[in-house]
Each structure stands twice: as structure tokens, then as C-alpha cells.
Protein backbone atom coordinates (compact mmCIF):
# COMPACT_ATOMS: atom_id res chain seq x y z
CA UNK A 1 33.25 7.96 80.76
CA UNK A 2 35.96 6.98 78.99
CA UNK A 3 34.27 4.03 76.97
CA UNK A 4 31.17 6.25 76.25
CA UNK A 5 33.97 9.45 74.29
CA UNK A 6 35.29 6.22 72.70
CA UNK A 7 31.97 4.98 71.86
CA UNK A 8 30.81 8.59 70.12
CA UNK A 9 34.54 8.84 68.25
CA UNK A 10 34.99 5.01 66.69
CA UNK A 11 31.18 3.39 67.11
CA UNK A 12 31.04 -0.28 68.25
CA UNK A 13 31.93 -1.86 64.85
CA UNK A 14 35.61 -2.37 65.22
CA UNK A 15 37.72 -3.58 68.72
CA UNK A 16 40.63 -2.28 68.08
CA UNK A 17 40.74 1.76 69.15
CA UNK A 18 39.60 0.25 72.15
CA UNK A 19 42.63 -2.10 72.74
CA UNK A 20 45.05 0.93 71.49
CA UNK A 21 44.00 2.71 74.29
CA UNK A 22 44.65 0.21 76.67
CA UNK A 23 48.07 -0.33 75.31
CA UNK A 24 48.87 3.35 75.38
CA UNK A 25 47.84 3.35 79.00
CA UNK A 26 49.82 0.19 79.73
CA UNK A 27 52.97 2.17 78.13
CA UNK A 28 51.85 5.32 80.19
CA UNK A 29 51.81 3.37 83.84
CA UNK A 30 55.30 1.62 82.44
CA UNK A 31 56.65 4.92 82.09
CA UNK A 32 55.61 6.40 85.74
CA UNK A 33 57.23 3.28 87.15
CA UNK A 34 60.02 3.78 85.79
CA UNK A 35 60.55 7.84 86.33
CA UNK A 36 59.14 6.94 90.24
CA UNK A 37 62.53 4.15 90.32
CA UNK A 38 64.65 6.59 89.36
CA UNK A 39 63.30 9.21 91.75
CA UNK A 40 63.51 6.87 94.86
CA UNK A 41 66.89 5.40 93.85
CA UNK A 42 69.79 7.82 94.42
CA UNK A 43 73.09 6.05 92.57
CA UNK A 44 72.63 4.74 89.79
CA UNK A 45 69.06 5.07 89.59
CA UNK A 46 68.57 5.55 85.93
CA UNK A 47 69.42 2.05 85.13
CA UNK A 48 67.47 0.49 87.66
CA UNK A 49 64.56 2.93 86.16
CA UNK A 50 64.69 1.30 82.83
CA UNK A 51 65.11 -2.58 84.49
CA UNK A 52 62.15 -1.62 86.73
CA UNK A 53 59.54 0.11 83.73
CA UNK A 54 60.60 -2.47 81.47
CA UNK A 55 59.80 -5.63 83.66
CA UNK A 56 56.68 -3.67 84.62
CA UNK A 57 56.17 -3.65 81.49
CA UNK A 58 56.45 -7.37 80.20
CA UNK A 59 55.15 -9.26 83.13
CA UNK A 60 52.89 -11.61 82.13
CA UNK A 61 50.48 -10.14 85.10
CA UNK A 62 49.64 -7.73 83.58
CA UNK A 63 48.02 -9.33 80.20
CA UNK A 64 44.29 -9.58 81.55
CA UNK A 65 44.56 -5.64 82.41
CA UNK A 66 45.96 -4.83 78.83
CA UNK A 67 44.12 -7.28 76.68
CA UNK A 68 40.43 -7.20 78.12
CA UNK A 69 38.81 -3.98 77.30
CA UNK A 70 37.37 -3.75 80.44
CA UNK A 71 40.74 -3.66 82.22
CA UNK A 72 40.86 0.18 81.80
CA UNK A 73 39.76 0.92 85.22
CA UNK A 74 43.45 -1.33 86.83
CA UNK A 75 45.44 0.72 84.29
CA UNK A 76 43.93 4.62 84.86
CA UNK A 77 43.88 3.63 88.79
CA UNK A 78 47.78 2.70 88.35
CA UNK A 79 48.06 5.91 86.32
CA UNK A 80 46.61 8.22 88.80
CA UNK A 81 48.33 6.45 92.17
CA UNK A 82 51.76 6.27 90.24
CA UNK A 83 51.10 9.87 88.69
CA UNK A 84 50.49 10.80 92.53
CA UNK A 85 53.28 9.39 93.84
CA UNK A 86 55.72 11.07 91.50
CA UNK A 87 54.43 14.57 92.27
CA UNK A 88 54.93 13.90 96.14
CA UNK A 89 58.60 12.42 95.79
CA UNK A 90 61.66 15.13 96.19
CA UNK A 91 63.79 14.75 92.84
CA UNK A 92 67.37 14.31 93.81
């Protein structure tokens, strides 16, 4: 569903709204690792927040998610379970 609101907004001239969005998701399921770190780690669990979203963020893993198009589905599925999994945790 996604692809097909994309489709009616850009067309299928140009590639890169496409990518964008992948990117923006990427830096979405980056984020909700890092804010589920620092729920699940008591002391000092800010730091190990940023250490954890940022080498989420930059493993090289992750490229053929990001840079394929069709990699949407890995990244929204991360969203949602991640998303999940923050709502459930207590925030201490």
C-alpha cells in the first residue's frame, strides 16, 4: 500500500522519494532501538541508548534493507515490533 500512495504522489519517473522513505524509516527503527535500550537499561542507560541506535544504525547489515526499494517491508516490520515493544516496557 505504501508503494501504490507513493506511486499516485511522485509517478515512476524518478527513484529517489522512494529511497527517502526508506532512509526515514531506517532513522525511525534507529530511533526505537535506541529509546527501547534506554528503557531496559536502568543506570546509565542513556548512553548505552545512543551506542546501541547508533550501531543499529551503521551496521553494514542493514544496507540491502535501506538501499533496495523493496526492503520496506524488513524496515516497517522492525518499526511495528520495536514500536510494540516500547509500549509494553515499564519506563523507569
Amino acid at each position: 500500500m505504501t508503494y501504490a500512495l507513493q506511486w499516485l504522489i511522485h509517478g515512476d519517473t524518478i527513484a529517489w522519494p522512494y529511497h527517502a522513505v526508506n532512509w526515514i524509516l531506517h532513522a525511525c527503527v534507529a530511533a526505537c532501538v535506541a529509546e527501547l535500550t534506554r528503557r531496559l537499561i536502568a543506570n546509565k542507560g542513556e548512553i548505552a541508548a545512543y551506542i546501541a541506535g547508533l550501531l543499529f544504525a551503521v551496521h553494514p547489515v542493514h544496507v540491502e534493507a535501506v538501499a533496495n526499494i523493496i526492503g520496506r517491508a524488513e524496515l516497517m516490520c522492525a518499526l511495528g515490533f520495536l514500536g510494540a515493544m516500547i509500549c509494553c516496557c515499564i519506563d523507569r
